[in-house]
C-alpha atoms as a PDB file:
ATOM      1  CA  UNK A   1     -62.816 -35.330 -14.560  1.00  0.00           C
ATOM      2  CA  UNK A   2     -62.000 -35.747 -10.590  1.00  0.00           C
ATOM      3  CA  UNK A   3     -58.183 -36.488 -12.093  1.00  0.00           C
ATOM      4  CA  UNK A   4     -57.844 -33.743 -14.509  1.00  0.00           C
ATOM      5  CA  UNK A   5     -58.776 -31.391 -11.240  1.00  0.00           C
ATOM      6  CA  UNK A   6     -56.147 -32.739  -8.901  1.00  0.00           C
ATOM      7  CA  UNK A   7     -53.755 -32.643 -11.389  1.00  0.00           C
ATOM      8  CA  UNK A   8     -54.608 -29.070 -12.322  1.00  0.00           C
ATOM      9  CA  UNK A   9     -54.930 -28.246  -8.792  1.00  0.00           C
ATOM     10  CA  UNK A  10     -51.397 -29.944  -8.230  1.00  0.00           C
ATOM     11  CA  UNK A  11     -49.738 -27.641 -10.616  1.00  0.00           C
ATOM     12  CA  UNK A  12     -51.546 -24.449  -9.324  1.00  0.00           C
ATOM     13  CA  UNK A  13     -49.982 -25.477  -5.982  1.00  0.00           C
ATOM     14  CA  UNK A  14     -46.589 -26.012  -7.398  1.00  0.00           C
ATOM     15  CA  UNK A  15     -46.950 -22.759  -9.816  1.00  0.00           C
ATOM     16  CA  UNK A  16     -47.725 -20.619  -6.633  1.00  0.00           C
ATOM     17  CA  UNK A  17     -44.809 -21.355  -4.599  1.00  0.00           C
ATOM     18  CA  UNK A  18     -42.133 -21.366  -6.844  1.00  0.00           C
ATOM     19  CA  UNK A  19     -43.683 -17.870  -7.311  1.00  0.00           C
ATOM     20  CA  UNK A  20     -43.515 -17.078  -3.822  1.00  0.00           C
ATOM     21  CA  UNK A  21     -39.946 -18.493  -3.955  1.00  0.00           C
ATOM     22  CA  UNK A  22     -38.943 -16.281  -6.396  1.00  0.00           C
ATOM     23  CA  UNK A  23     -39.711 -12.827  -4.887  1.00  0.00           C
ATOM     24  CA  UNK A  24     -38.364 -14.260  -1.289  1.00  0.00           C
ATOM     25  CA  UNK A  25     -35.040 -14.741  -3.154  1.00  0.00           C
ATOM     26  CA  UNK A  26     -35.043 -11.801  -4.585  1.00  0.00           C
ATOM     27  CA  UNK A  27     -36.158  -9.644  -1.864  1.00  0.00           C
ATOM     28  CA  UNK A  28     -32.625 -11.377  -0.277  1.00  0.00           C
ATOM     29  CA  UNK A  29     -31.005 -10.325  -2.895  1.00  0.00           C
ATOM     30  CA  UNK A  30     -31.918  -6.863  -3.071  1.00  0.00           C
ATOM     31  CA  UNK A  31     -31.685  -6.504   0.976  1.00  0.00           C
ATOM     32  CA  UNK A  32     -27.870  -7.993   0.769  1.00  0.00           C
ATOM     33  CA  UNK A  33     -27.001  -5.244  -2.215  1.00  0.00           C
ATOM     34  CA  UNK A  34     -28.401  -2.346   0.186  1.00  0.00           C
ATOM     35  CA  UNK A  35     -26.435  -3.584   2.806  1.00  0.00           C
ATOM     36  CA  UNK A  36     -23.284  -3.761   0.956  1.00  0.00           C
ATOM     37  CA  UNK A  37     -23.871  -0.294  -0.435  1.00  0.00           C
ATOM     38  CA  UNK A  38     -25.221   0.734   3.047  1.00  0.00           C
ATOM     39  CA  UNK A  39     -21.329  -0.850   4.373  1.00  0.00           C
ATOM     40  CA  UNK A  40     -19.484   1.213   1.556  1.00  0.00           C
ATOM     41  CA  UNK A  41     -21.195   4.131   2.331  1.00  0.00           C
ATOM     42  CA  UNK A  42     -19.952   3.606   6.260  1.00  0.00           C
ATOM     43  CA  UNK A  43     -16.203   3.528   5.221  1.00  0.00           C
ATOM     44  CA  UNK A  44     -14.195   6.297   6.303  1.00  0.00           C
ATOM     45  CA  UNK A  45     -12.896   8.105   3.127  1.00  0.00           C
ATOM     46  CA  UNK A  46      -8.924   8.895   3.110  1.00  0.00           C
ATOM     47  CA  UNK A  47      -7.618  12.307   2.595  1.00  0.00           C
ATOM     48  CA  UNK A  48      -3.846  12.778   2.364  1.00  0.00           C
ATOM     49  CA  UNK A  49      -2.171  16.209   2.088  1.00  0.00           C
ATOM     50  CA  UNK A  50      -0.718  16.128  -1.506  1.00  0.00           C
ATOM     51  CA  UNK A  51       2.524  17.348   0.494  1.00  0.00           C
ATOM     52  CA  UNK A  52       2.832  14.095   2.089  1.00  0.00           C
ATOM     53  CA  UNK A  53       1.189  11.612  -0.436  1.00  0.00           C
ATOM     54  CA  UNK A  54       2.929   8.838  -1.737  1.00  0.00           C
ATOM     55  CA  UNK A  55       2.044   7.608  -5.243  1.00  0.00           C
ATOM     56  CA  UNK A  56       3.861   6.242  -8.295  1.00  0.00           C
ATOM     57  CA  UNK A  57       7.327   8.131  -8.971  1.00  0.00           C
ATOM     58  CA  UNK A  58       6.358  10.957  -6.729  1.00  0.00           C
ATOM     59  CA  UNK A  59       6.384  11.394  -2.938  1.00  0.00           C
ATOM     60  CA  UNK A  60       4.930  14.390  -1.940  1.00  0.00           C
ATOM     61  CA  UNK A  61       6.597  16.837  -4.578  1.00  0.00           C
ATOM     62  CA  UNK A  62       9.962  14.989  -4.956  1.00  0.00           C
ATOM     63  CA  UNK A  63       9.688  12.908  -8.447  1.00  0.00           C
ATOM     64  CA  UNK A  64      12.093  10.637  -9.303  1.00  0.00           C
ATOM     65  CA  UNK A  65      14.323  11.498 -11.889  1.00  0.00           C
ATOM     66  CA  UNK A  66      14.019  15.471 -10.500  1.00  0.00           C
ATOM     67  CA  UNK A  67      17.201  17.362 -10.558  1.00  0.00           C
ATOM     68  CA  UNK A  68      18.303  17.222  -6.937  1.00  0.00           C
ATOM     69  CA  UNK A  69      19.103  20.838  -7.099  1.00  0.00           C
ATOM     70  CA  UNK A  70      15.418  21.427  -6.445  1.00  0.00           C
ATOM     71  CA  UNK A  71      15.385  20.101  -3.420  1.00  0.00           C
ATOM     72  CA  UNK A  72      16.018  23.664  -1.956  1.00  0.00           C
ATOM     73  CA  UNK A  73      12.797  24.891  -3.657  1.00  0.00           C
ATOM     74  CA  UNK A  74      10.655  22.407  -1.653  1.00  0.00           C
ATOM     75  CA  UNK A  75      12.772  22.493   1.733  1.00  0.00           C
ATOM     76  CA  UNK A  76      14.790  24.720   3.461  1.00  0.00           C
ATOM     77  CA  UNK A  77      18.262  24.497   2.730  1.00  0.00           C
ATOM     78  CA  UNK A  78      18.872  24.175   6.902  1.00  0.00           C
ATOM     79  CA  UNK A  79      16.833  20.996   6.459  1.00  0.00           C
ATOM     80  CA  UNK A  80      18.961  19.527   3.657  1.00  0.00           C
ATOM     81  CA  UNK A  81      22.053  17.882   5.004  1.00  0.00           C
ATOM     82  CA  UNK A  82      24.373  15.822   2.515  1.00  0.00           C
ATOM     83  CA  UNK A  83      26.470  13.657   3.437  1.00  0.00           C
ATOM     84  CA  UNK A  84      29.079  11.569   1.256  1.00  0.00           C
ATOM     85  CA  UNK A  85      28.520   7.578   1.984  1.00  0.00           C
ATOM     86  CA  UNK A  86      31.304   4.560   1.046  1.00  0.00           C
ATOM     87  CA  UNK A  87      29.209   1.541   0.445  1.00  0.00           C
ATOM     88  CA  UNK A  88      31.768  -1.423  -0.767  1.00  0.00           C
ATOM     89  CA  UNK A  89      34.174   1.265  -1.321  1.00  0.00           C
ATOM     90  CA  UNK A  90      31.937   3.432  -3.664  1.00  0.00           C
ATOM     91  CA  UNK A  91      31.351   7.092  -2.473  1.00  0.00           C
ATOM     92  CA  UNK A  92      28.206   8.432  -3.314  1.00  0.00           C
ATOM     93  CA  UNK A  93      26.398  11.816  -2.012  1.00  0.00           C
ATOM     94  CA  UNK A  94      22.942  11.152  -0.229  1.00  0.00           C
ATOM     95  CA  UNK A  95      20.754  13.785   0.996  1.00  0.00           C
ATOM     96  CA  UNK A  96      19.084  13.485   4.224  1.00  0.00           C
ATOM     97  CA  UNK A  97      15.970  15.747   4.938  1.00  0.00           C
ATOM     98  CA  UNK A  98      14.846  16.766   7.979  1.00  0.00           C
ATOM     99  CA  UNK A  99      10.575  17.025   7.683  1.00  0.00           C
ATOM    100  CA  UNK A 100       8.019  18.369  10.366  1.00  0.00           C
ATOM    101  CA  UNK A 101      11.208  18.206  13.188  1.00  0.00           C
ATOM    102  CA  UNK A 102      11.803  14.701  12.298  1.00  0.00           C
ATOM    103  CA  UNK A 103      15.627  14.383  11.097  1.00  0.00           C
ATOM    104  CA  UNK A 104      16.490  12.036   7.727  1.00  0.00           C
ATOM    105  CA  UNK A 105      12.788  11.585   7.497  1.00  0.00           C
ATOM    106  CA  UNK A 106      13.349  11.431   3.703  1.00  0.00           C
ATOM    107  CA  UNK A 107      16.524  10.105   2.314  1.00  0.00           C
ATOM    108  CA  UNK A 108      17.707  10.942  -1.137  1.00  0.00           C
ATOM    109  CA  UNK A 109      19.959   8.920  -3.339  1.00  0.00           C
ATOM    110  CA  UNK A 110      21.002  10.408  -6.602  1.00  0.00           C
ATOM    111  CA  UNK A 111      22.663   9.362  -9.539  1.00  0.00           C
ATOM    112  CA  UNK A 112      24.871  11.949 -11.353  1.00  0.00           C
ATOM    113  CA  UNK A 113      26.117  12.236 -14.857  1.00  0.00           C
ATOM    114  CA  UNK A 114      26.072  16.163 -16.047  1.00  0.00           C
ATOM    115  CA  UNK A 115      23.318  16.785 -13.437  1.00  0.00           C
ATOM    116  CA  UNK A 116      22.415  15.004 -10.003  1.00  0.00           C
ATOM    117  CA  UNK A 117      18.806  13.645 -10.471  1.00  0.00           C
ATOM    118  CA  UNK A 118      16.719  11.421  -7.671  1.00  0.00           C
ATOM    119  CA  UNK A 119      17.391   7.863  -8.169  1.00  0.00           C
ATOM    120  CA  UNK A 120      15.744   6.504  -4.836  1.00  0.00           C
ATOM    121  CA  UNK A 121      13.669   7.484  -2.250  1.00  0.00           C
ATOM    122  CA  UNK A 122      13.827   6.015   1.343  1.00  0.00           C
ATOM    123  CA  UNK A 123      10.901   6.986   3.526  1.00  0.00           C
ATOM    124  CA  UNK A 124      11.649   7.491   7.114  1.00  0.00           C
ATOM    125  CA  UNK A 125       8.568   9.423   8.427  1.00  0.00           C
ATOM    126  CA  UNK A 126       5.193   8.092   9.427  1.00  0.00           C
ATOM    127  CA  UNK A 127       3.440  11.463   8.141  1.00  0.00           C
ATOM    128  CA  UNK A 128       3.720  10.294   4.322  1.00  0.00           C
ATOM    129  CA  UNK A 129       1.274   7.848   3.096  1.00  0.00           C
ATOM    130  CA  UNK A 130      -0.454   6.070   0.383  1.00  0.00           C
ATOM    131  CA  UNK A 131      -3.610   7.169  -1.362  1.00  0.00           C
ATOM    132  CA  UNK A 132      -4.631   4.251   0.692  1.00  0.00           C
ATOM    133  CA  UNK A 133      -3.529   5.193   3.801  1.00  0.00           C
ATOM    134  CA  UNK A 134      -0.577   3.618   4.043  1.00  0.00           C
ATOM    135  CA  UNK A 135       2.677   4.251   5.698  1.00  0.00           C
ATOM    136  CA  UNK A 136       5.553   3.904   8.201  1.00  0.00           C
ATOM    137  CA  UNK A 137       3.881   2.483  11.408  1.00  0.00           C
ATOM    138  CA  UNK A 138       0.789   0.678   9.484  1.00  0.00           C
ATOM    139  CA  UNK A 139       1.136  -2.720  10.237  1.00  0.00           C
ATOM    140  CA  UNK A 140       1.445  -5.673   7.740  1.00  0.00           C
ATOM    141  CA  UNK A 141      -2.103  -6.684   8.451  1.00  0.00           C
ATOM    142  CA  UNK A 142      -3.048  -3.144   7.264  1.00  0.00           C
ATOM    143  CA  UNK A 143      -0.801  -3.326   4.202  1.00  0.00           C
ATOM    144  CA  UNK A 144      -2.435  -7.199   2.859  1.00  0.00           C
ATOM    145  CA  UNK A 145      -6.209  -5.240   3.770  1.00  0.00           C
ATOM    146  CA  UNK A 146      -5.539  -2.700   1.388  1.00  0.00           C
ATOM    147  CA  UNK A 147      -3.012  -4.018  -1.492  1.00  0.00           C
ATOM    148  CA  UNK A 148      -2.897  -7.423  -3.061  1.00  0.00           C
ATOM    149  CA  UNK A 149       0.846  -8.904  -1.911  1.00  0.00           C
ATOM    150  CA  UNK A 150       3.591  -9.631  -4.791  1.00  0.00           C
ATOM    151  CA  UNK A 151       6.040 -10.907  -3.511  1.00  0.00           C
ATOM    152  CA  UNK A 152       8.241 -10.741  -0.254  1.00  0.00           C
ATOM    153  CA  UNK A 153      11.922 -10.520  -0.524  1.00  0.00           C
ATOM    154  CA  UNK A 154      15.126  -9.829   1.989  1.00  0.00           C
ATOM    155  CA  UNK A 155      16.978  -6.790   1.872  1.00  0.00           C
ATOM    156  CA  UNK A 156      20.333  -5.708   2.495  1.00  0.00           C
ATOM    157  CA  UNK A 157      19.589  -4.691   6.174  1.00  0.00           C
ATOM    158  CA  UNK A 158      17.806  -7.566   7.787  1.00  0.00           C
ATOM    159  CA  UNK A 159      14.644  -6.464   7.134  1.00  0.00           C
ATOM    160  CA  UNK A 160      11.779  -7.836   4.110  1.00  0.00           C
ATOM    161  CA  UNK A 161      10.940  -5.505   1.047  1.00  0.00           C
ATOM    162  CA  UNK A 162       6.938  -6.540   0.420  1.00  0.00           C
ATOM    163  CA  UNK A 163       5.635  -5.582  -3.071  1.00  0.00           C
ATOM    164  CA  UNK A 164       2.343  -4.887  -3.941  1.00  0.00           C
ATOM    165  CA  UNK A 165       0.710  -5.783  -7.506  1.00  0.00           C
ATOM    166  CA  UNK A 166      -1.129  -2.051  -7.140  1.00  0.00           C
ATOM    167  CA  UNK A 167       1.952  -0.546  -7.291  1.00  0.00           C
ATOM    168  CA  UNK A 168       5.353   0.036  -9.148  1.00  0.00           C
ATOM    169  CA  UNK A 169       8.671   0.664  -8.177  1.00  0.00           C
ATOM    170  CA  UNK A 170       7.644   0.744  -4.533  1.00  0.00           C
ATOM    171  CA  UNK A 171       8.460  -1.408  -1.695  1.00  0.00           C
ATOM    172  CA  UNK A 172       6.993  -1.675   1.901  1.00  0.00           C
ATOM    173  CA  UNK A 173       9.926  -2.537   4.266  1.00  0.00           C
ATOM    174  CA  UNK A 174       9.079  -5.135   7.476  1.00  0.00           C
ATOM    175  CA  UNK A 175      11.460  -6.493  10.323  1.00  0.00           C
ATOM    176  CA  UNK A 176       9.547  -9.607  11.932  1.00  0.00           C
ATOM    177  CA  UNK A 177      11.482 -10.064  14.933  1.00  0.00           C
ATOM    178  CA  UNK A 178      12.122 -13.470  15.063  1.00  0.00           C
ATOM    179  CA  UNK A 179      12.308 -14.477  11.175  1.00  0.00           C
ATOM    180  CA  UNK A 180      15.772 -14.647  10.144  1.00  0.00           C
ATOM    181  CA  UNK A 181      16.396 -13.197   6.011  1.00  0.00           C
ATOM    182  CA  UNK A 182      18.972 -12.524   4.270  1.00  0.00           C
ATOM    183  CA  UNK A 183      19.137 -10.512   0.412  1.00  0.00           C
ATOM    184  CA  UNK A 184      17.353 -12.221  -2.151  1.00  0.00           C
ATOM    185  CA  UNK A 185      16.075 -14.722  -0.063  1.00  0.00           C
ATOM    186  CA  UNK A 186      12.282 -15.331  -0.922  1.00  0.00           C
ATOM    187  CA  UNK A 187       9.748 -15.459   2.021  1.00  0.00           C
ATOM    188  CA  UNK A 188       5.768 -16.324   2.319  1.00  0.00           C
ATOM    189  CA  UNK A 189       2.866 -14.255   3.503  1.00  0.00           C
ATOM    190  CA  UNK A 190       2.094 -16.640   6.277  1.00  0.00           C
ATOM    191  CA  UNK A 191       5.477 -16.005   7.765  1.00  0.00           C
ATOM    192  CA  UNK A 192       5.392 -12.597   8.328  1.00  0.00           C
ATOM    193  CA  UNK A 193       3.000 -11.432  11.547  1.00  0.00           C
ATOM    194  CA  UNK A 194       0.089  -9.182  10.628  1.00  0.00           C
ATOM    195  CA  UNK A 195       0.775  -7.103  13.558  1.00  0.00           C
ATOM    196  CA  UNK A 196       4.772  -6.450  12.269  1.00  0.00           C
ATOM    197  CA  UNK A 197       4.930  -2.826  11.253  1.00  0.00           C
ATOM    198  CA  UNK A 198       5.619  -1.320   8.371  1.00  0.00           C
ATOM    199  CA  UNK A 199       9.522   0.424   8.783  1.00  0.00           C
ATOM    200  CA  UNK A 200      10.608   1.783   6.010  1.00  0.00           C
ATOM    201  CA  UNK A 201       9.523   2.721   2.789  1.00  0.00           C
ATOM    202  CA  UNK A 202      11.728   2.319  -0.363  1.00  0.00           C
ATOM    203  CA  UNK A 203      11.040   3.783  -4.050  1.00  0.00           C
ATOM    204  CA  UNK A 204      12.994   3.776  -7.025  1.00  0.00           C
END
């Protein structure tokens, strides 16, 4: 009989703290899911002027594939400047737009068969940004914070187009000072400084 009660008495024992480490746990549990919603809650929220936003095809109202002719409907025509550029002894018109003060903030390359229509966009100015918050001036470290990183490739101008998997057809250009590149050539996340700046952005 003495047996039976230490045995039952064991199990009680054993019974009552697995029961007590039960709700511990999942008091911890609940405490680290306030938290984290406490910690979302705390992040600043983003809000870019649609004039200046930067998403997929579009930056601010410029879309790719627009007829360049209405250009002069979103800027003033004393802000559009074109200029004809030889590049490997091709001529080709680009339009360089002046924004907020800021000359060839925005550079626009068309391509032209009846009609002129955007082909690229080359983003000068710091006051245009991603959803994200994004732009010229953010630094690399920003850029892998916010975006999940592609792929890294040299350019034509010394510099390293970064792609993001978030987004298409749009390119974050950095210039590490001392990492040499050249077009095409393939480069790593762990060579590129977080604190290098974002120069230039590119979309096409």
């Amino acid at each position: 009989m003495k047996k039976v009660i230490i045995a039952l008495s064991g199990l009680l024992i054993i019974t009552c703290a697995l029961l007590l480490f039960f709700i511990l746990s999942n008091t911890d549990s609940n405490a680290c899911q306030i938290q984290a919603q406490k910690n979302m809650q705390q992040l600043p929220e983003i809000k870019i002027d649609s004039v200046y936003l930067i998403c997929e095809g579009h930056v601010g109202k410029i879309e790719i594939n627009m007829d360049v002719a209405n250009l002069e409907k979103l800027f003033r025509k004393e802000n559009i400047e074109e200029k004809n550029v030889s590049n490997e002894g091709i001529d080709s018109k680009m339009y360089y737009i002046t924004v907020d003060g800021k000359p060839d903030a925005l550079i626009i390359e068309p391509i032209c068969t009846d009609i002129c229509e955007v082909s690229r966009i080359f983003i000068h100015s710091t006051k245009y940004k991603t959803k994200d918050g994004i732009g010229v001036g953010s630094t690399f470290g920003e850029l892998k914070k916010v975006y999940t990183i592609q792929s890294l490739t040299g350019n034509e101008d010394g510099g390293i187009f970064v792609y993001a998997e978030q987004l298409s057809q749009i390119a974050f250009e950095v210039k590490p000072a001392d990492l040499k590149t050249h077009p095409g050539k393939v480069h790593t996340v762990l060579e590129v400084p977080d604190n290098t700046p974002v120069s230039m952005i590119y979309m096409y």
